[in-house]
Protein backbone atom coordinates (compact mmCIF):
# COMPACT_ATOMS: atom_id res chain seq x y z
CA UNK A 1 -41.52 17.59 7.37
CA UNK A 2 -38.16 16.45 6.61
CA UNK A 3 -36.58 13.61 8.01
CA UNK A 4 -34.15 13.95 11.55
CA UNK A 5 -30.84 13.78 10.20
CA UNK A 6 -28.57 10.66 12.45
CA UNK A 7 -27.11 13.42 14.35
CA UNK A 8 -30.64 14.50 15.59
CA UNK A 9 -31.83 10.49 16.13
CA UNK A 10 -29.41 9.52 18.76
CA UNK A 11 -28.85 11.63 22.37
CA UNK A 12 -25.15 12.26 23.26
CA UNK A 13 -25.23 8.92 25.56
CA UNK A 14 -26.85 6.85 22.80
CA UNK A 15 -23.59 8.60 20.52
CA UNK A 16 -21.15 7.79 22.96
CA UNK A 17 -22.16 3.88 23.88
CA UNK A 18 -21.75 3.72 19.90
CA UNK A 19 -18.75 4.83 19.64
CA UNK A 20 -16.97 3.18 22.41
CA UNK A 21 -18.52 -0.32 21.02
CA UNK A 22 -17.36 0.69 17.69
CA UNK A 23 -13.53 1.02 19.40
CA UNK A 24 -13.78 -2.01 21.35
CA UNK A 25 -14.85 -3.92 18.57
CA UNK A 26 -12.02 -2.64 16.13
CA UNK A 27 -9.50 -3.32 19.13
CA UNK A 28 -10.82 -6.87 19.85
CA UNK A 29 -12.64 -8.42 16.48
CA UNK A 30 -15.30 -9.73 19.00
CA UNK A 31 -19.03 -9.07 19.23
CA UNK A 32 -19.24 -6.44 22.55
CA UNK A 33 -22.16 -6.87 25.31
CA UNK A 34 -23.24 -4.70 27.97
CA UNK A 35 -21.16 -5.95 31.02
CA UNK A 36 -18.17 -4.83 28.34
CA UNK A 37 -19.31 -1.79 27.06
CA UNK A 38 -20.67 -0.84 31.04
CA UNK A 39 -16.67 -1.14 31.53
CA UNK A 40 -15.31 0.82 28.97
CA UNK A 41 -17.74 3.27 28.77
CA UNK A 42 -16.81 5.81 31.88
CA UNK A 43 -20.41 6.78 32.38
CA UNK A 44 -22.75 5.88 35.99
CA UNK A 45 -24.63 3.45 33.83
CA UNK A 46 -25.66 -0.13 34.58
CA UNK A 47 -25.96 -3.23 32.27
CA UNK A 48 -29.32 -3.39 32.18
CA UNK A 49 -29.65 0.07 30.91
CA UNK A 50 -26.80 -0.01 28.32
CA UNK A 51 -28.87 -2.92 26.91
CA UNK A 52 -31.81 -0.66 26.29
CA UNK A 53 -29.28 1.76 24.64
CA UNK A 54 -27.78 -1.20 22.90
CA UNK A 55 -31.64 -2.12 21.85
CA UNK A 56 -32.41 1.47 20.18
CA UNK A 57 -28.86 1.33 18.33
CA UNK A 58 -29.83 -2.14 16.76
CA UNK A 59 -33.40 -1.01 15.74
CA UNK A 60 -32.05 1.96 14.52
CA UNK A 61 -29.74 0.04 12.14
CA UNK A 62 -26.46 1.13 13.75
CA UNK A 63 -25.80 -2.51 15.13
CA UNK A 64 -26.81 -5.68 14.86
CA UNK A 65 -26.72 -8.93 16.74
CA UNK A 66 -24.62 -12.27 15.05
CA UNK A 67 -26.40 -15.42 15.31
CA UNK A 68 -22.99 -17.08 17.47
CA UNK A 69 -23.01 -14.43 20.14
CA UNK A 70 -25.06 -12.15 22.69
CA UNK A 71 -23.02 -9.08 21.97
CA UNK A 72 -23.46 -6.56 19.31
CA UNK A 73 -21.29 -5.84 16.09
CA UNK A 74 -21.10 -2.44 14.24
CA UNK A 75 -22.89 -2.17 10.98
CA UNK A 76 -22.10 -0.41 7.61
CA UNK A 77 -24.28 2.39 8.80
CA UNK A 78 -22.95 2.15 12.48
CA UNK A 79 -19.19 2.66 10.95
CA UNK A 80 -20.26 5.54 8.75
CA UNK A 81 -21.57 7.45 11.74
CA UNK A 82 -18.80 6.67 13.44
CA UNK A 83 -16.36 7.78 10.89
CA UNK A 84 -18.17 10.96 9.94
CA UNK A 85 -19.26 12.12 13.03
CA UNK A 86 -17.55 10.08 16.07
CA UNK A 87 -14.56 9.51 15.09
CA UNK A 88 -11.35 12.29 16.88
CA UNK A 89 -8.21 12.01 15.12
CA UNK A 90 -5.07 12.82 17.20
CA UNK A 91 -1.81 13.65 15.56
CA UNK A 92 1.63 11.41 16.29
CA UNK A 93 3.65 12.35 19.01
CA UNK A 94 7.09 13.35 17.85
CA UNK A 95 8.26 9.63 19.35
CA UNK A 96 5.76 7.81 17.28
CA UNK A 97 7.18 10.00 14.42
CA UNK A 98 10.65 9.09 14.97
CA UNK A 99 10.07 5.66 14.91
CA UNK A 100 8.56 5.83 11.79
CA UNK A 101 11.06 7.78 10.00
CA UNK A 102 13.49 5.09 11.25
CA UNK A 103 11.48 2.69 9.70
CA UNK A 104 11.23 4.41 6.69
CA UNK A 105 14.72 5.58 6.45
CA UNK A 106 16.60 5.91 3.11
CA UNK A 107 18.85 3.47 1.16
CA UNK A 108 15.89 1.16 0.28
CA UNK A 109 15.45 0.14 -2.97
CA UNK A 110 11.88 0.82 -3.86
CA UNK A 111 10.90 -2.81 -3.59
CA UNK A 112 12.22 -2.78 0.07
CA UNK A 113 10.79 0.35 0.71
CA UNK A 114 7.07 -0.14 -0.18
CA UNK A 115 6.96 -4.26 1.84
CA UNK A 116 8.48 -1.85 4.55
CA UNK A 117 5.07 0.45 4.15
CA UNK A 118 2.89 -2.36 3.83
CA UNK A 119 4.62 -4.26 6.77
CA UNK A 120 4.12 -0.91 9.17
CA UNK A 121 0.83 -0.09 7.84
CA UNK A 122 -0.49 -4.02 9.04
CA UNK A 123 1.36 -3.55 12.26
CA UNK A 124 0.01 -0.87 13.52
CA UNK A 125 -3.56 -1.65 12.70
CA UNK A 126 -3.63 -5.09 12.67
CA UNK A 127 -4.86 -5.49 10.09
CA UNK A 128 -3.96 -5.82 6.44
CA UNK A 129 -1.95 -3.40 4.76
CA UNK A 130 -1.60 -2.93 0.70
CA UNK A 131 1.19 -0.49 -0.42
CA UNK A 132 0.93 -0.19 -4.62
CA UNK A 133 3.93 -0.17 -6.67
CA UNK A 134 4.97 3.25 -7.59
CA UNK A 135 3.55 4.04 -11.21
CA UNK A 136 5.92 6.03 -12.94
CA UNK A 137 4.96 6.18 -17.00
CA UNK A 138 8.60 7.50 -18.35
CA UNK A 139 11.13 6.48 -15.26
CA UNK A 140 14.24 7.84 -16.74
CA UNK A 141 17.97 7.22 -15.99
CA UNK A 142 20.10 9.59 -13.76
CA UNK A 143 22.94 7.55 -13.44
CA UNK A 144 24.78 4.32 -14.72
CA UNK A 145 27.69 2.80 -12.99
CA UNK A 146 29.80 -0.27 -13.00
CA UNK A 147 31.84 -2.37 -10.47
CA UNK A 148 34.27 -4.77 -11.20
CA UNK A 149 33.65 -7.61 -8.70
CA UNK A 150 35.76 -10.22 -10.40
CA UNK A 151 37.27 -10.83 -13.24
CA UNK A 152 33.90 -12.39 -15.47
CA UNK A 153 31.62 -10.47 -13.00
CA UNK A 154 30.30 -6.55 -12.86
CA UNK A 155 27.68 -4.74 -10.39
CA UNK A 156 25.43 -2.60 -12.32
CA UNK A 157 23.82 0.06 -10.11
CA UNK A 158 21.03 2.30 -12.14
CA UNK A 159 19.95 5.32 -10.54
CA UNK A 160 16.06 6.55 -11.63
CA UNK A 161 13.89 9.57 -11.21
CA UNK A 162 12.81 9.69 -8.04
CA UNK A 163 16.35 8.35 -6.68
CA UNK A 164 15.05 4.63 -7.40
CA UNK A 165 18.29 2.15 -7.38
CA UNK A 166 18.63 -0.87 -8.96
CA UNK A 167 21.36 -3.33 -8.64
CA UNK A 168 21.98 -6.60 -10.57
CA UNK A 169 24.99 -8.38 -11.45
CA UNK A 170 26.00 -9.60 -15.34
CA UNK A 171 28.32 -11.87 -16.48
CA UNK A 172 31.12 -10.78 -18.69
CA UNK A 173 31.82 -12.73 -21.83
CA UNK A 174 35.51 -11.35 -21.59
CA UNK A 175 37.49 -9.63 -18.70
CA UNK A 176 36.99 -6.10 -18.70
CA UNK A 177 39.72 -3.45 -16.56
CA UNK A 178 38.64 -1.12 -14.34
CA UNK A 179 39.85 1.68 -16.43
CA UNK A 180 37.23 0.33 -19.30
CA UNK A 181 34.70 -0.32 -16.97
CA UNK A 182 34.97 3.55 -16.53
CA UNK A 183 35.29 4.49 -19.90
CA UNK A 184 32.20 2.51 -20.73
CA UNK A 185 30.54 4.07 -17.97
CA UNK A 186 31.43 7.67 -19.17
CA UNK A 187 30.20 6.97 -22.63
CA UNK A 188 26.79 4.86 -21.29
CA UNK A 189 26.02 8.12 -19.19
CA UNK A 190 26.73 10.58 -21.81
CA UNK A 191 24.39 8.66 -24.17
CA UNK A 192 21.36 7.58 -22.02
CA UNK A 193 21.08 9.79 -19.03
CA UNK A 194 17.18 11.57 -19.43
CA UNK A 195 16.19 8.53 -21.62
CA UNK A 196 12.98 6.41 -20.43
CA UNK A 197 14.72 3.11 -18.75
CA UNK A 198 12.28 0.91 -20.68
CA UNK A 199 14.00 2.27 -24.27
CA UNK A 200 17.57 2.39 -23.53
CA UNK A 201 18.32 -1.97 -24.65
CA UNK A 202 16.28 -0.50 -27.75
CA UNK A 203 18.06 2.46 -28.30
CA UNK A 204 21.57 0.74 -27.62
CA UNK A 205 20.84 -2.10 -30.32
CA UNK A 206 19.65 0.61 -32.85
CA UNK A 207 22.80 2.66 -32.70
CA UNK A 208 24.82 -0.36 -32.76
CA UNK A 209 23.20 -1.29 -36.05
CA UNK A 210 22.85 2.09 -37.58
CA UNK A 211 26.40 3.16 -36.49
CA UNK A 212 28.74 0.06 -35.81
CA UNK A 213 31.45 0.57 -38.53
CA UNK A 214 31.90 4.17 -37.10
CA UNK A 215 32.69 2.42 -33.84
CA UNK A 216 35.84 1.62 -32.00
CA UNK A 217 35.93 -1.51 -29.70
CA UNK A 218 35.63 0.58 -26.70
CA UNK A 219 32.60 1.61 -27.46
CA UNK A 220 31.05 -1.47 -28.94
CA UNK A 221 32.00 -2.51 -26.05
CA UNK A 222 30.32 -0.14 -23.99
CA UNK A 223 27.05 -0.75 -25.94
CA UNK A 224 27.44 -4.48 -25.42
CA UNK A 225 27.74 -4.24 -21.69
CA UNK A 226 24.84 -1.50 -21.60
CA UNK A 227 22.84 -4.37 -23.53
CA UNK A 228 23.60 -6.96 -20.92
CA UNK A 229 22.61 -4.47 -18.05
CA UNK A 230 18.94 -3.42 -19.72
CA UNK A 231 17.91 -6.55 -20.30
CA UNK A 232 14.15 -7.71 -18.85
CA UNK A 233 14.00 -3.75 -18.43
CA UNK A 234 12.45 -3.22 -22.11
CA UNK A 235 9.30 -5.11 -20.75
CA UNK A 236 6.89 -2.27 -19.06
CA UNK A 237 5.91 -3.54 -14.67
CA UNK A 238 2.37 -4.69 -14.70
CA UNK A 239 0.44 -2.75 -11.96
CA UNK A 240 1.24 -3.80 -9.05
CA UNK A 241 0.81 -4.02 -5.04
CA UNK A 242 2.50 -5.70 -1.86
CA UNK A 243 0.36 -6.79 1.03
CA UNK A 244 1.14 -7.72 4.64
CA UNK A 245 -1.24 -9.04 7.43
CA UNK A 246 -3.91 -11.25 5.64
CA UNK A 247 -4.04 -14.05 8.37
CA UNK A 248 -4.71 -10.46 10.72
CA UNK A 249 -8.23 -11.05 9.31
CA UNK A 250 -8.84 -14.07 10.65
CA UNK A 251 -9.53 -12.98 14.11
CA UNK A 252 -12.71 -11.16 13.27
CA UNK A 253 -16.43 -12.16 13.71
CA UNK A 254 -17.68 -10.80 10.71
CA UNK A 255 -14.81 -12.48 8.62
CA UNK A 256 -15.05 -15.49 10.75
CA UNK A 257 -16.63 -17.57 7.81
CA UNK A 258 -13.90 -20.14 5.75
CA UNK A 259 -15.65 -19.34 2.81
CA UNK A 260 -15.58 -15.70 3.14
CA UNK A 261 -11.46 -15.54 3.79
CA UNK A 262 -11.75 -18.00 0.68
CA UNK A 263 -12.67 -15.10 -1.19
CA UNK A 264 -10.77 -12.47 0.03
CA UNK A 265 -7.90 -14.06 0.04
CA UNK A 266 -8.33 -15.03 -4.01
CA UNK A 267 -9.53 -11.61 -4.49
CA UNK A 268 -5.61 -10.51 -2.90
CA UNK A 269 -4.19 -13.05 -5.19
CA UNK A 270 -5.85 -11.87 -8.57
CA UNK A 271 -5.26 -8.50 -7.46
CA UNK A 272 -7.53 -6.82 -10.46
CA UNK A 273 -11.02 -6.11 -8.29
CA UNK A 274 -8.40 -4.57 -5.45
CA UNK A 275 -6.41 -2.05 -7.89
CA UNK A 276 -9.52 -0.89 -9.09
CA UNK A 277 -10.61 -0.02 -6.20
CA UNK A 278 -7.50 1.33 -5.15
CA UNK A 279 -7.54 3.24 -8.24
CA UNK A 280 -10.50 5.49 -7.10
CA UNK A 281 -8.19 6.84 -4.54
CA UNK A 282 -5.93 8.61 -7.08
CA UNK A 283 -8.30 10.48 -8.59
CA UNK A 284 -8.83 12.14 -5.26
CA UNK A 285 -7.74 13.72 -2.71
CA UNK A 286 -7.11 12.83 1.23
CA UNK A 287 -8.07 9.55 2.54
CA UNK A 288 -10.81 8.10 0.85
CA UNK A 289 -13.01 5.35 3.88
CA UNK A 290 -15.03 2.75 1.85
CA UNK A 291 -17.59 0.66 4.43
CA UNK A 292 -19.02 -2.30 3.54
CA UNK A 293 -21.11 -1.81 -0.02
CA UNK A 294 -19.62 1.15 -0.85
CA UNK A 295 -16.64 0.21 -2.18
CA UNK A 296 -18.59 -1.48 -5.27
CA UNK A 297 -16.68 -4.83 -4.85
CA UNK A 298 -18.87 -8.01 -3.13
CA UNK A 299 -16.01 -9.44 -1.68
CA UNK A 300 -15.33 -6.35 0.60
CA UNK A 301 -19.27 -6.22 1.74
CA UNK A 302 -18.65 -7.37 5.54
CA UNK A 303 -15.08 -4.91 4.90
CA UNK A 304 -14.19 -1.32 5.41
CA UNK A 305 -11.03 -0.07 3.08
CA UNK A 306 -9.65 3.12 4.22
CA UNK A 307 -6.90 4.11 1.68
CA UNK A 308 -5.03 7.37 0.52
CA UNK A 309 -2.28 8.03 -2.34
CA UNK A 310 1.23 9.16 -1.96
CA UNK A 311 2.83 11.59 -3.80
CA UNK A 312 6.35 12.43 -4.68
CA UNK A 313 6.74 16.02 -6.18
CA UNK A 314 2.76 16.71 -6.13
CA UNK A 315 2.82 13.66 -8.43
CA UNK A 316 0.41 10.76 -7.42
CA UNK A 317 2.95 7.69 -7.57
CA UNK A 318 0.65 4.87 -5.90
C-alpha cells in the first residue's frame, strides 16, 4: 500500500495549529507554546489539548522543540508544508501599491534604485533583503552629453539601454566653451551611440591613432574629452548584489548562535556561495522558496531563501 501523502497525515485542526505557529513564529522569531498558539488560533481549544496537537506535529517531523525553550519551532519539513499547502497569498491593496511605486519612482540611477529594492524588500519582511546588480552583457550608449560647470570642470551624463544614467565629473586640461562642449557632444553621439559602453575608451584611442592627421582640433578634442569620460568604464562590473537587514537576523532562535551569524554574515561578505544560489533563480521561472537543505549551501541549513528574477523587456536582468 502506498504511503499517506502529508495532506492525508494531519486532520484540518492538526493543519491549522501548524500553520498559525508557523505565522507566529515568522512574525516573532520566538519558539511558540500552547498558551500562545491557544490565543492566536480562533478555535474552542484548550492548552492542554493544543499540546497533544503540538505533540503529533513534533513526532511527525513538522516541529521540533529547542533545547533553551518550552515552545515549538517550525522545521524544514514543517515550512515546506506550509509553503506548499498552507500558505494563502493575498494580492496588495491599491494603497500598498502606491506606496511602493513611490518608493520605486524614476530618476534613480540604477545603483540608487536596486539599495532602494533591497532596503524595501528587508522592511517589509524583516528580514534580509538581496537585490543583484542588473547583468546586462553589451549595455550600449543612447546618449552622451556635457555640462560646463566651470571653467576646468564638465558633467558627463551617459544615458544606457535600459535608460541607466550615469553622471561623473572630469577635469579639463584646458577651458572648453559651451559652444565646443556641444560640438564635441554632436560628434561623440554621432560616433558611439549603439556601441557597447565597455568599448567606446577603446574605440576612441583606436581612431585617434589610425586617423589623427585627418583630424581637426575640434575633434581631437572631442575624442580627448570622450577619453576622459570612459575611463574605469573599459573594465567589465564583477557580479554583483546589495543587501539590507542582516542584523534583522539576529532576533531569531534558530539563528540565535554567534557562530552561526559568524557564518552567514562571511558568507554575505564573499558573496560567491550566495550568487550561485541566486543564480538558480534565473534559469526559472516565478519565485523559486529554498528551506533549509535545499538550497545546497550549509550555511543556509537553519535558513529559508525565497527569491525571484526581474525582468526588463522579457529579459532576465538580476
Amino acid at each position: 500500500m502506498a504511503a499517506p501523502s502529508q495532506k492525508s497525515e494531519l486532520n484540518e485542526r492538526a493543519r491549522h495549529i501548524l500553520k498559525v505557529l508557523v505565522e507566529a513564529y515568522i512574525t516573532d522569531g520566538q519558539p511558540v507554546g500552547s498558551r500562545s498558539l491557544a490565543k492566536r488560533s480562533g478555535l474552542d481549544l484548550s492548552p492542554a489539548t493544543i499540546r497533544n496537537i503540538m505533540s503529533d506535529l513534533e513526532e511527525m517531523g513538522y516541529i521540533r522543540s529547542p533545547h533553551t525553550s518550552a515552545g515549538r519551532v517550525p522545521t524544514s519539513q514543517g515550512y515546506r508544508l506550509f509553503v506548499d499547502t498552507l500558505l494563502q497569498v493575498r494580492p496588495l491593496d491599491s494603497e500598498a501599491v502606491s506606496v511602493l511605486q513611490g518608493r520605486l519612482a524614476r530618476g534613480h540611477d540604477t545603483g540608487s534604485l536596486i539599495q532602494s529594492v533591497s532596503s524595501l524588500l528587508s522592511g517589509i519582511t524583516s528580514l534580509t533583503g538581496v537585490v543583484t546588480i542588473p547583468r546586462q552583457a553589451n549595455p550600449a550608449i543612447r546618449q552622451l552629453e556635457f555640462l560646463r560647470l566651470s571653467a576646468d570642470q564638465v558633467l558627463v551624463i551617459l544615458v544606457l539601454s535600459r535608460n541607466e544614467v550615469q553622471n561623473r565629473i572630469i577635469q579639463l586640461e584646458r577651458e572648453m566653451s559651451a559652444s565646443e562642449l556641444q560640438q564635441a557632444t554632436n560628434f561623440l553621439n554621432d560616433f558611439l551611440v549603439g556601441k557597447d559602453v565597455h568599448l567606446a575608451r577603446q574605440i576612441l584611442l583606436s581612431e585617434m591613432r589610425q586617423h589623427r592627421e585627418d583630424m581637426n582640433r575640434l575633434m581631437l578634442s572631442a575624442i580627448e574629452l570622450g577619453e576622459m569620460a570612459f575611463a574605469g568604464l573599459d573594465v567589465q562590473p564583477e557580479d554583483d548584489y546589495i543587501i539590507a537587514g542582516e542584523t534583522n537576523l539576529m532576533g531569531y532562535e534558530d539563528l540565535s548562535d554567534i557562530a552561526k551569524l559568524r557564518e552567514l554574515f562571511s558568507a554575505f561578505t564573499q558573496k560567491r556561495e550566495v550568487l550561485a544560489l541566486l543564480d538558480k533563480t534565473l534559469q526559472a521561472e516565478g519565485v523559486q522558496i529554498f528551506i533549509g537543505r535545499e538550497s545546497g549551501l550549509r550555511v543556509f541549513d537553519d535558513c529559508s531563501v525565497v527569491a525571484a528574477p526581474y525582468s526588463v523587456d522579457d529579459e532576465h536582468l538580476g
